[in-house]
N, C-alpha and C. Protein backbone atom coordinates (compact mmCIF):
# COMPACT_ATOMS: atom_id res chain seq x y z
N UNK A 1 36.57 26.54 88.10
CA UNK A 1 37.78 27.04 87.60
C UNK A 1 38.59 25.91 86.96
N UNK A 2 38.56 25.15 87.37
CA UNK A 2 39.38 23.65 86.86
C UNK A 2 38.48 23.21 85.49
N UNK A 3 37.41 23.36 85.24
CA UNK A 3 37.41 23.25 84.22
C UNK A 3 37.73 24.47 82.78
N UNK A 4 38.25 25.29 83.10
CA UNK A 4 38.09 26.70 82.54
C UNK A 4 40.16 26.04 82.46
N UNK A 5 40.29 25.22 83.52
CA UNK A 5 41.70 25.14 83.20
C UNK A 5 42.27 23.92 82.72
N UNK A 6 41.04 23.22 82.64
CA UNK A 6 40.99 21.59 81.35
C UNK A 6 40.46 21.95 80.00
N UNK A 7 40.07 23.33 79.72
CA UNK A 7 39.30 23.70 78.33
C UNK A 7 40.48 23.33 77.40
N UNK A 8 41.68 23.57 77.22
CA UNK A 8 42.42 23.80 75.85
C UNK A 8 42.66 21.91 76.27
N UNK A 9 42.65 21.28 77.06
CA UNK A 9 43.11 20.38 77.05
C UNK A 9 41.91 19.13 75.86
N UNK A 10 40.86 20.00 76.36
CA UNK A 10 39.77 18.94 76.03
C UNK A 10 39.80 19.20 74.39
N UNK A 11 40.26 20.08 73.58
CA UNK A 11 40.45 20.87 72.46
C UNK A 11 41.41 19.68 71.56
N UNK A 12 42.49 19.34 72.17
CA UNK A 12 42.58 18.12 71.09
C UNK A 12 42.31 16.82 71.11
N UNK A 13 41.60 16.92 72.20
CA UNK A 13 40.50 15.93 72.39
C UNK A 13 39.51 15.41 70.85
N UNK A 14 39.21 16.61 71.09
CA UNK A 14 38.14 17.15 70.12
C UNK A 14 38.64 16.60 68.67
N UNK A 15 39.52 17.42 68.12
CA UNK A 15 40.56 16.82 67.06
C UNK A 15 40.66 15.98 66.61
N UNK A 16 41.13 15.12 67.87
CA UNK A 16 41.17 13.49 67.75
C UNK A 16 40.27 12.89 67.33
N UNK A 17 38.68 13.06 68.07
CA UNK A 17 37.67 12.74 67.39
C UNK A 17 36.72 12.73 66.23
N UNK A 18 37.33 13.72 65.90
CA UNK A 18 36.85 14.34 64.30
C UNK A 18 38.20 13.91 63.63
N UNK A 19 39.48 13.34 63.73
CA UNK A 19 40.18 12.40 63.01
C UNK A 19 40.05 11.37 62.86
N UNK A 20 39.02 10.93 63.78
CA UNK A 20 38.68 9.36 63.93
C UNK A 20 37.45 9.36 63.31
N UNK A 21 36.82 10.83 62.93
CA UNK A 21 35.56 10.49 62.00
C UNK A 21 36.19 10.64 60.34
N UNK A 22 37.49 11.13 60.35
CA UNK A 22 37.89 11.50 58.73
C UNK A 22 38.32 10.35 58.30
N UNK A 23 38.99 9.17 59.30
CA UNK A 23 40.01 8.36 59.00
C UNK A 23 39.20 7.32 57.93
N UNK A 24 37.53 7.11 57.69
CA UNK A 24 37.46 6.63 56.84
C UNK A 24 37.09 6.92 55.37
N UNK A 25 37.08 8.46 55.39
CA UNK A 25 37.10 8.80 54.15
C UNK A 25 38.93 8.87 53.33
N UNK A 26 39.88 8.77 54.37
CA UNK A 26 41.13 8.68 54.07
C UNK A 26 41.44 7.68 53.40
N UNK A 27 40.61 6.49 54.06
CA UNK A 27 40.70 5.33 53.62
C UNK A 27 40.31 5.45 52.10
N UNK A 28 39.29 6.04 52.13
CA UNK A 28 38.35 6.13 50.87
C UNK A 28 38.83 6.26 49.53
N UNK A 29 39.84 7.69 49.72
CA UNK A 29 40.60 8.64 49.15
C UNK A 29 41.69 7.52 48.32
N UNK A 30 42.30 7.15 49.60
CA UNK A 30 43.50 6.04 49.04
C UNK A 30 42.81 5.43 47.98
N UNK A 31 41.97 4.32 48.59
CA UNK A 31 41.68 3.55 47.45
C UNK A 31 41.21 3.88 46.37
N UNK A 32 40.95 5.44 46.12
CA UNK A 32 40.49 5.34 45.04
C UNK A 32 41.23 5.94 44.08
N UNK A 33 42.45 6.39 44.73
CA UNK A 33 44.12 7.03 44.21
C UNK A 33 44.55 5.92 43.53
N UNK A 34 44.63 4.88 44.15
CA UNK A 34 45.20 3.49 43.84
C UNK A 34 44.23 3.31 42.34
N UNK A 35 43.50 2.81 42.71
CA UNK A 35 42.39 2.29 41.39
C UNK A 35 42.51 3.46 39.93
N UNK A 36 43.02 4.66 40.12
CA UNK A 36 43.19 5.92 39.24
C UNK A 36 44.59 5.73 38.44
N UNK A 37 45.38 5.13 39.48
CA UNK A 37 46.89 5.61 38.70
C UNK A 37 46.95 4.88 37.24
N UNK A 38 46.57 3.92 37.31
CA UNK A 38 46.25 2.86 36.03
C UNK A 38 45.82 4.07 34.63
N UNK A 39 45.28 5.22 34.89
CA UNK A 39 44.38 5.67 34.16
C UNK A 39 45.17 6.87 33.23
N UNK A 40 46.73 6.69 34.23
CA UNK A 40 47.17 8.12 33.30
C UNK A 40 47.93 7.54 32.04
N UNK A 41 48.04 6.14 32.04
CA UNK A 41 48.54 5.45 30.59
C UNK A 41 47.37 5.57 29.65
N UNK A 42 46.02 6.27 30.44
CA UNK A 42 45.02 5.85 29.36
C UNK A 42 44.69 6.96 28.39
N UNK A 43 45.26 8.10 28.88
CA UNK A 43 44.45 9.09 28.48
C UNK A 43 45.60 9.33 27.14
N UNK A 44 46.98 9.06 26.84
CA UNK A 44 47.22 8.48 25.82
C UNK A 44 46.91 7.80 24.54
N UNK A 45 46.26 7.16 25.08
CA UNK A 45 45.69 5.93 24.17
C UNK A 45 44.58 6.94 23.68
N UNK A 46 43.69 6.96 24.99
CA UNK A 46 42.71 8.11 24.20
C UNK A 46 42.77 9.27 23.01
N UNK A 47 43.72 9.73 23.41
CA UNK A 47 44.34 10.72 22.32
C UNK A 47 44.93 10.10 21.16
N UNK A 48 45.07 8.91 20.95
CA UNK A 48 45.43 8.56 19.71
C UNK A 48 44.11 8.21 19.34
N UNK A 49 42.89 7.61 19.48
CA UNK A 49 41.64 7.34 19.10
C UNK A 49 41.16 8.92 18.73
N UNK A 50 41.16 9.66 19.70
CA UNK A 50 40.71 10.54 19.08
C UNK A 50 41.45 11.47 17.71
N UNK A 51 42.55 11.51 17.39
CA UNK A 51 43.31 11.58 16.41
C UNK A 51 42.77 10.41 15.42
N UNK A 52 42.83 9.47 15.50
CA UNK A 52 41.95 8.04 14.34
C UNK A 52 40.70 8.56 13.51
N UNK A 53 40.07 8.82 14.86
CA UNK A 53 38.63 8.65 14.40
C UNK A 53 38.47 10.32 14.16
N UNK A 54 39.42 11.20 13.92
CA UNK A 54 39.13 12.92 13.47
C UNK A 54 39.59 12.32 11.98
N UNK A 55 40.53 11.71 11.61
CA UNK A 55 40.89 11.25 10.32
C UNK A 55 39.45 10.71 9.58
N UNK A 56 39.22 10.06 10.58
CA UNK A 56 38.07 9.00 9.19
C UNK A 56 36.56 9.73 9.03
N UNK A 57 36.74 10.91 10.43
CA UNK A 57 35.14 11.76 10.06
C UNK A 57 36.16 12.89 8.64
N UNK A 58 37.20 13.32 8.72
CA UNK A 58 37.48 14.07 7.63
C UNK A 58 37.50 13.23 6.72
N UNK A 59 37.86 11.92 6.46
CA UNK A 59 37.74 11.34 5.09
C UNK A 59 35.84 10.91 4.81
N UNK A 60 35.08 10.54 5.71
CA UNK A 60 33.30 10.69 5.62
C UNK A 60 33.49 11.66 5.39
N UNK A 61 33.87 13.13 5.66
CA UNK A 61 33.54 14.21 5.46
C UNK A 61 33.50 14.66 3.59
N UNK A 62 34.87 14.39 3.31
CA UNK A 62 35.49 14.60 1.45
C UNK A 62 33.99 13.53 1.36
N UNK A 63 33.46 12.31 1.03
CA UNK A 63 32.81 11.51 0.73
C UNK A 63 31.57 12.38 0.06
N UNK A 64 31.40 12.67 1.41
CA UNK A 64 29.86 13.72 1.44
C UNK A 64 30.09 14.41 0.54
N UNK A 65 30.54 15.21 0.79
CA UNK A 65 31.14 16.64 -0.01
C UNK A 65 30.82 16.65 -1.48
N UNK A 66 31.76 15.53 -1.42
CA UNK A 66 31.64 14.75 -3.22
C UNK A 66 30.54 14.47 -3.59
N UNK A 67 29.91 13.46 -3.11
CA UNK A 67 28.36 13.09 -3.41
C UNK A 67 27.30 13.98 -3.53
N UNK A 68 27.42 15.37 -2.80
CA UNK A 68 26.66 16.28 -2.36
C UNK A 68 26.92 17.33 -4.00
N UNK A 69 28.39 17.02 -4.50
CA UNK A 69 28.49 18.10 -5.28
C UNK A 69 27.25 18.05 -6.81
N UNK A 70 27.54 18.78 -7.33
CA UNK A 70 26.65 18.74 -8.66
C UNK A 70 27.08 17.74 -9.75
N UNK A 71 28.39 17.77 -9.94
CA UNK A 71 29.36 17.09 -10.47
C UNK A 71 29.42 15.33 -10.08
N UNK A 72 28.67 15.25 -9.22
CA UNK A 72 28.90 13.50 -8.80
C UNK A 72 28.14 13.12 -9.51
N UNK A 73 28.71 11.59 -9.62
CA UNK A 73 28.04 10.44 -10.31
C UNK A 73 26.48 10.28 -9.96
N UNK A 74 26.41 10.51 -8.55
CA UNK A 74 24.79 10.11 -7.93
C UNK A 74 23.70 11.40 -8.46
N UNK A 75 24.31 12.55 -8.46
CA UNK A 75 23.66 13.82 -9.13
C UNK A 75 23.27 13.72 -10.56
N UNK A 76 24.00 13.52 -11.23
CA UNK A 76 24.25 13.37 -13.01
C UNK A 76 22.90 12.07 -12.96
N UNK A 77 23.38 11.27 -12.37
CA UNK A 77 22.53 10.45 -12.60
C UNK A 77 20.83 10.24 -12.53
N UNK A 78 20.55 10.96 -11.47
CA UNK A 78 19.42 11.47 -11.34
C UNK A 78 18.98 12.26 -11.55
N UNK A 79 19.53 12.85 -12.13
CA UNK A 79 18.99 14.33 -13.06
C UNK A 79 18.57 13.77 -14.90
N UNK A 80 19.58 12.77 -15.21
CA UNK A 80 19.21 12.12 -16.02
C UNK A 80 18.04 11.43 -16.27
N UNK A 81 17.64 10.66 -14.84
CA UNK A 81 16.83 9.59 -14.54
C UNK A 81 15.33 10.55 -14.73
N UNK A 82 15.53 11.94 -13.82
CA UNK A 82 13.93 12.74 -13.81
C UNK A 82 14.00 13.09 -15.50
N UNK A 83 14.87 13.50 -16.22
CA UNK A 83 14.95 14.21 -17.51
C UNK A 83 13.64 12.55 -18.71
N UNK A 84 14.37 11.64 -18.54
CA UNK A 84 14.16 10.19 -18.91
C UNK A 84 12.69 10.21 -18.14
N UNK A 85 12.69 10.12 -16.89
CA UNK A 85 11.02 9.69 -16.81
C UNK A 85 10.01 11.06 -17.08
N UNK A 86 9.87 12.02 -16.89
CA UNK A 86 9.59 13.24 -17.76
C UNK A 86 9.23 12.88 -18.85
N UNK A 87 10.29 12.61 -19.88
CA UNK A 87 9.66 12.45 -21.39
C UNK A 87 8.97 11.31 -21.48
N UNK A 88 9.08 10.07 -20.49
CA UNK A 88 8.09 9.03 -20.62
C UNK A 88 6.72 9.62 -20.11
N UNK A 89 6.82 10.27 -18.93
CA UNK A 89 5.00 10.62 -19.17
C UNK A 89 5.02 11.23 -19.77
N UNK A 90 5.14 12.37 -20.54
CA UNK A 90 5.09 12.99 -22.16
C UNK A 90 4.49 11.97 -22.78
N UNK A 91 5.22 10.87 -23.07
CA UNK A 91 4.92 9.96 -24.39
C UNK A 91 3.71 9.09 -23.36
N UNK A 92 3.32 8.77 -22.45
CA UNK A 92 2.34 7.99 -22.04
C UNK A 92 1.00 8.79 -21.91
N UNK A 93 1.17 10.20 -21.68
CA UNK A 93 -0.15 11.02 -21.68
C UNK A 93 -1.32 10.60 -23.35
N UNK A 94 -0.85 10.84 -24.16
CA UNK A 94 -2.22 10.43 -24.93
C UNK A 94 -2.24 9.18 -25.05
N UNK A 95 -1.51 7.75 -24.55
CA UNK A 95 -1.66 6.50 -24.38
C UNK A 95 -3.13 6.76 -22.81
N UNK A 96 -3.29 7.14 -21.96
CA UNK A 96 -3.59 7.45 -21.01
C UNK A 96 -5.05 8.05 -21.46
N UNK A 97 -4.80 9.02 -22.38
CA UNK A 97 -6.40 9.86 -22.53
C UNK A 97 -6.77 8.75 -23.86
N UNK A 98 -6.08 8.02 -24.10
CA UNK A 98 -7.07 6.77 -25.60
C UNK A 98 -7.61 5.69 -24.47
N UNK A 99 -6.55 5.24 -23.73
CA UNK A 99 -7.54 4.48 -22.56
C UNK A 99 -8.66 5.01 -21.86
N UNK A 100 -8.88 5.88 -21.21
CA UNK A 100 -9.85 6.70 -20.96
C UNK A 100 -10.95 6.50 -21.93
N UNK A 101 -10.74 7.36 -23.47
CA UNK A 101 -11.59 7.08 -24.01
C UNK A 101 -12.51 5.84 -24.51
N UNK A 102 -11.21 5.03 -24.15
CA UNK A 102 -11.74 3.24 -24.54
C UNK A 102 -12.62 2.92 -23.22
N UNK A 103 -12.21 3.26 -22.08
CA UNK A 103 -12.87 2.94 -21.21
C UNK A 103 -14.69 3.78 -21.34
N UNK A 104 -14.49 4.69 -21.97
CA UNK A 104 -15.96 5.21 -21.67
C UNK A 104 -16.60 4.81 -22.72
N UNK A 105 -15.82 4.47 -23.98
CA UNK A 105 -16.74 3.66 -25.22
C UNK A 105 -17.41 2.16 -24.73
N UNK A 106 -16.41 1.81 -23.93
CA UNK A 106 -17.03 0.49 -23.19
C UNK A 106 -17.99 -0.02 -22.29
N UNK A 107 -17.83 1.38 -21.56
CA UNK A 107 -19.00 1.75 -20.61
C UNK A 107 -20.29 1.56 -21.81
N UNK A 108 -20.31 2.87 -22.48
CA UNK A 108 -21.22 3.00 -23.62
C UNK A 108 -21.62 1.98 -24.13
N UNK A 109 -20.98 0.60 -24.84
CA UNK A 109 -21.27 -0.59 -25.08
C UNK A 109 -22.08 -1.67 -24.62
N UNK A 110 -21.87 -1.74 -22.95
CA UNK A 110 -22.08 -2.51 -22.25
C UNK A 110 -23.59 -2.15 -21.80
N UNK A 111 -23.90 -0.86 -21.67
CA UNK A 111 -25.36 -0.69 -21.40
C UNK A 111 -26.07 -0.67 -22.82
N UNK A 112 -25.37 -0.64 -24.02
CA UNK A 112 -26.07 -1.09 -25.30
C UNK A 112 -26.27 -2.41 -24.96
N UNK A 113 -25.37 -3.17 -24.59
CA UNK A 113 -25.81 -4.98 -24.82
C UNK A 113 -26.77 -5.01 -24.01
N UNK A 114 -26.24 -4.39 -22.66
CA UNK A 114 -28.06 -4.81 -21.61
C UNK A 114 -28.93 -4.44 -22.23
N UNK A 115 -29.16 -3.36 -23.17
CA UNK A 115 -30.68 -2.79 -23.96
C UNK A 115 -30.51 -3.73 -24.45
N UNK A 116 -29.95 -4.38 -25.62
CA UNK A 116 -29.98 -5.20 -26.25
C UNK A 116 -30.81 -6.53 -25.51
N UNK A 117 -29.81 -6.99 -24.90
CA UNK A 117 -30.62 -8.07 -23.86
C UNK A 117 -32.05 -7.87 -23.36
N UNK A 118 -32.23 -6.92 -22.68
CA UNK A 118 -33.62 -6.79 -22.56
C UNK A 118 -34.73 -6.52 -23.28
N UNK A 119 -34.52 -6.46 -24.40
CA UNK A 119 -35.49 -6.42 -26.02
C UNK A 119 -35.08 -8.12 -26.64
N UNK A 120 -33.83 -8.70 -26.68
CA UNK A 120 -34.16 -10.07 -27.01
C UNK A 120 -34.92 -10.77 -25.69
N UNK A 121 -34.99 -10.41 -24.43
CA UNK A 121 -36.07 -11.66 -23.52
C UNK A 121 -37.31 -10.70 -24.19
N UNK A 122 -37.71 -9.63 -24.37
CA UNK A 122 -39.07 -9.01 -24.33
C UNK A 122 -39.71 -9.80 -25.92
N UNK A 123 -38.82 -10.13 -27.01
CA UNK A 123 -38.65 -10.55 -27.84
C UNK A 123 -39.48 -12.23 -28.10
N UNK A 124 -38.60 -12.31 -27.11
CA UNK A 124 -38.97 -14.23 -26.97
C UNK A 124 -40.07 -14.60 -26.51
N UNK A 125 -40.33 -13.63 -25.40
CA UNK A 125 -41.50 -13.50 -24.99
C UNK A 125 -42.80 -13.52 -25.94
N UNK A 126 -42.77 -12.82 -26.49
CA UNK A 126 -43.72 -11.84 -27.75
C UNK A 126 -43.93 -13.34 -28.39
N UNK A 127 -42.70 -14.04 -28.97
CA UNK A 127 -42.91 -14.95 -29.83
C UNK A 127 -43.42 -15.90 -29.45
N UNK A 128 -43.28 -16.33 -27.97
CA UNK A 128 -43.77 -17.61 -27.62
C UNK A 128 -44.90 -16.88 -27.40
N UNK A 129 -45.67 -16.01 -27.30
CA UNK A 129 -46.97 -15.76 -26.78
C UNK A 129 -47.77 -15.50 -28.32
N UNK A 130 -47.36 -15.76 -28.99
CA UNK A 130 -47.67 -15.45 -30.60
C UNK A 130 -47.44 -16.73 -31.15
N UNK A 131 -46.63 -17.43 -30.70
CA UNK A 131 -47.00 -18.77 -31.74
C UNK A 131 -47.21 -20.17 -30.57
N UNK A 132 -47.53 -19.66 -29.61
CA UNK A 132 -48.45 -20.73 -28.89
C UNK A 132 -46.73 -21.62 -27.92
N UNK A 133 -46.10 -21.52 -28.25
CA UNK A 133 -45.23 -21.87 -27.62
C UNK A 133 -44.88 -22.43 -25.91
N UNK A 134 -46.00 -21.86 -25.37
CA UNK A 134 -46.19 -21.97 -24.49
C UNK A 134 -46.75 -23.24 -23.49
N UNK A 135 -47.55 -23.69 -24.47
CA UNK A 135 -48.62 -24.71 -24.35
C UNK A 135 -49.60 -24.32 -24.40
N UNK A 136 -49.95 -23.30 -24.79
CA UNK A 136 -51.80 -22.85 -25.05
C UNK A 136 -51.40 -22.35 -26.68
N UNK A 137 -52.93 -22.24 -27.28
CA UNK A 137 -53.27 -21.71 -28.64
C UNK A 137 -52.48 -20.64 -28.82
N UNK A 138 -51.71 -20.26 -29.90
CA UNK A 138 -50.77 -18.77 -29.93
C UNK A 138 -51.92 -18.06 -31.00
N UNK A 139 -51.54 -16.83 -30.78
CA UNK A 139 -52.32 -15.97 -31.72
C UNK A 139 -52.75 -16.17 -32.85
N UNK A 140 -51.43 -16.30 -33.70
CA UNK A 140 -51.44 -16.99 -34.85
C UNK A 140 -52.47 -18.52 -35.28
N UNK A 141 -52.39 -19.20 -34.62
CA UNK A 141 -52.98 -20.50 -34.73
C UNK A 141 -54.92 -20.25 -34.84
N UNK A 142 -54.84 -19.48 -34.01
CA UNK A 142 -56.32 -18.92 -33.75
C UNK A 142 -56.48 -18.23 -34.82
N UNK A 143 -55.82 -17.47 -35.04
CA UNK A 143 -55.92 -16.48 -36.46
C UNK A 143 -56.78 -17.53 -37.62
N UNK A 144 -55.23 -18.35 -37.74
CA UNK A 144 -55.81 -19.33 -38.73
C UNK A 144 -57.15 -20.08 -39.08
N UNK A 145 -57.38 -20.67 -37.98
CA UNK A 145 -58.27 -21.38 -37.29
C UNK A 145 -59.86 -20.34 -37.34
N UNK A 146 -59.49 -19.04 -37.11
CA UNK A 146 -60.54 -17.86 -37.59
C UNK A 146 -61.24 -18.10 -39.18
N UNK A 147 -60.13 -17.97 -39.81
CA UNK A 147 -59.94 -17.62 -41.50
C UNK A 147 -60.45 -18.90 -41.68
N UNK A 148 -59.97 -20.03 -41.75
CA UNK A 148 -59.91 -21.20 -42.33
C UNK A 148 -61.57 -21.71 -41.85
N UNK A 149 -61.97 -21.65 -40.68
CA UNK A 149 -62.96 -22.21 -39.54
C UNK A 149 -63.40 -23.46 -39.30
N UNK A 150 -61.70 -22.94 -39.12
CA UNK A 150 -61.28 -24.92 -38.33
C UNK A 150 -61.14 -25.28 -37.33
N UNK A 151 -62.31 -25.66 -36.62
CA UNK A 151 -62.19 -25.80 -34.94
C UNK A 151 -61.61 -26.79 -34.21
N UNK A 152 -61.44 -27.83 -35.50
CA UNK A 152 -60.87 -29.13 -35.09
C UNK A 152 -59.39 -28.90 -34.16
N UNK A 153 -58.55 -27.90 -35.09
CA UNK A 153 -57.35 -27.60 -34.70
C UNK A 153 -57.18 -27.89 -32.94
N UNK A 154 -58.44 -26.83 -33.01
CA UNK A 154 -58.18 -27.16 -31.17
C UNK A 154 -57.97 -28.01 -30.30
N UNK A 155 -58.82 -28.84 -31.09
CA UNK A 155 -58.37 -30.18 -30.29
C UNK A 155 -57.18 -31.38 -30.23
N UNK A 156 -56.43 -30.81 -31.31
CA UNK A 156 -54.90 -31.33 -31.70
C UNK A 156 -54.46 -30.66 -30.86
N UNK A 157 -52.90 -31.42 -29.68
CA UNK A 157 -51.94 -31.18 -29.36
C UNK A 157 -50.99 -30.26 -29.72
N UNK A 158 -50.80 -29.68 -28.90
CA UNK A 158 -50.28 -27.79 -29.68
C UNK A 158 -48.83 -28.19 -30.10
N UNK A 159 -48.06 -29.05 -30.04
CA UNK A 159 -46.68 -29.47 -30.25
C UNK A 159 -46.69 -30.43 -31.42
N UNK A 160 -47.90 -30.41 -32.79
CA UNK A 160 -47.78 -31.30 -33.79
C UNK A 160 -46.76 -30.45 -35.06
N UNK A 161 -46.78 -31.82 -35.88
CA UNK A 161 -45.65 -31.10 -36.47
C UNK A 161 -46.44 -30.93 -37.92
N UNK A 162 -46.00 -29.47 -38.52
CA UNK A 162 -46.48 -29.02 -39.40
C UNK A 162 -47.13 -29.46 -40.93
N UNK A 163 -48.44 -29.24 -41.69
CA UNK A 163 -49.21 -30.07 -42.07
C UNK A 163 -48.68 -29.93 -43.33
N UNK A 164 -47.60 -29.06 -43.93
CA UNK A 164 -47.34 -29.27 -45.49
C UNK A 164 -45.77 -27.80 -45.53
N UNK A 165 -45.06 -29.01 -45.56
CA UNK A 165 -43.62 -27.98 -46.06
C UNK A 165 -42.88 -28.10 -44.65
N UNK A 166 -41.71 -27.66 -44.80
CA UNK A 166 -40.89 -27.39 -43.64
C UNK A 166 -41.51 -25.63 -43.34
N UNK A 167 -41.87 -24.99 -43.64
CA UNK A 167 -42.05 -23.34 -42.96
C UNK A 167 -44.04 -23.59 -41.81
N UNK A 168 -44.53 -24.43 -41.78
CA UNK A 168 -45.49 -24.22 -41.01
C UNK A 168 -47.19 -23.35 -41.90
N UNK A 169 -46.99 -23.92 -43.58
CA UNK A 169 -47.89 -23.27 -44.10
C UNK A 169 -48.92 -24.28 -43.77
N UNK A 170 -49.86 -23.42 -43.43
CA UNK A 170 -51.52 -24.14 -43.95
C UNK A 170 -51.42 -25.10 -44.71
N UNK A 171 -52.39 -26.73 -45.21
CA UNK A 171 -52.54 -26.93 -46.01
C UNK A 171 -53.55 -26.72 -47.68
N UNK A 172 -53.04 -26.45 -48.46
CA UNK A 172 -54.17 -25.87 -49.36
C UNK A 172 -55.34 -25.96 -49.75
């Protein structure tokens, strides 16, 4: 029964103890009341920045606007600029198809000279194997040497120099 008649007593007991668990968030609270008050001069200030900087996005804003219109300098100008390079490829297209064509006449050329080239070695060939050039009897010489039936020849040095005239005639 005595405790049934200490119950309300033990009750702000209780209280007490759960004030003694709040007392350091009180603490908490304060200090952070303190560290805040500083902040209501700020929100002032703030409001004039934000007033500043609504001014200078509306003046970026006209900027755009302008630049964006049809009427601006940057528009005109490049409409000019595509109009201008336009008629230059106009005027460079048959500069363009004559190069072309120069290029394939050249093509065409160049495998003429290699034919070419390969008929002057087949050429040289022919000749040195026809006029002895080589260091052996050439066709010709033998020919002669047939007709004439002059065997001596043979035994002359194939590099003598010719027996009557500058052209390499026989002598008569």
């Amino acid at each position: 029964m005595l405790a049934g008649l200490l119950a309300p007593l033990r009750l702000p007991e209780r209280v007490l103890e759960a004030l003694d668990e709040l007392r350091p968030m009180r603490l908490e609270l304060t200090r952070v009341r303190a560290q805040t008050e500083p902040l209501d001069g700020l929100l002032p200030a703030l409001q004039r920045v934000e007033k500043g900087l609504g001014a200078r996005l509306d003046a970026v804003h006209e900027v755009v606007v302008a630049l964006e219109s049809d009427e601006s300098h940057l528009n005109r100008t490049t409409t000019e600029l595509c109009v201008r390079v336009a008629a230059l490829s106009d005027t460079l297209a048959p500069v363009d198809d004559r190069l072309a064509a120069i290029e394939r006449t050249l093509d065409g050329l160049a495998s003429d000279v290699g034919a070419i080239q390969e008929s002057l070695v087949g050429l040289k060939d022919d000749i040195q194997r026809v006029t002895g050039l080589r260091g052996e009897r050439g066709v010709i010489e033998r020919a002669r040497d047939a007709i004439t039936g002059g065997h001596q020849a043979q035994d002359q040095p194939t590099s003598r120099a010719p027996e009557s005239g500058s052209r390499g005639e026989p002598p008569p």
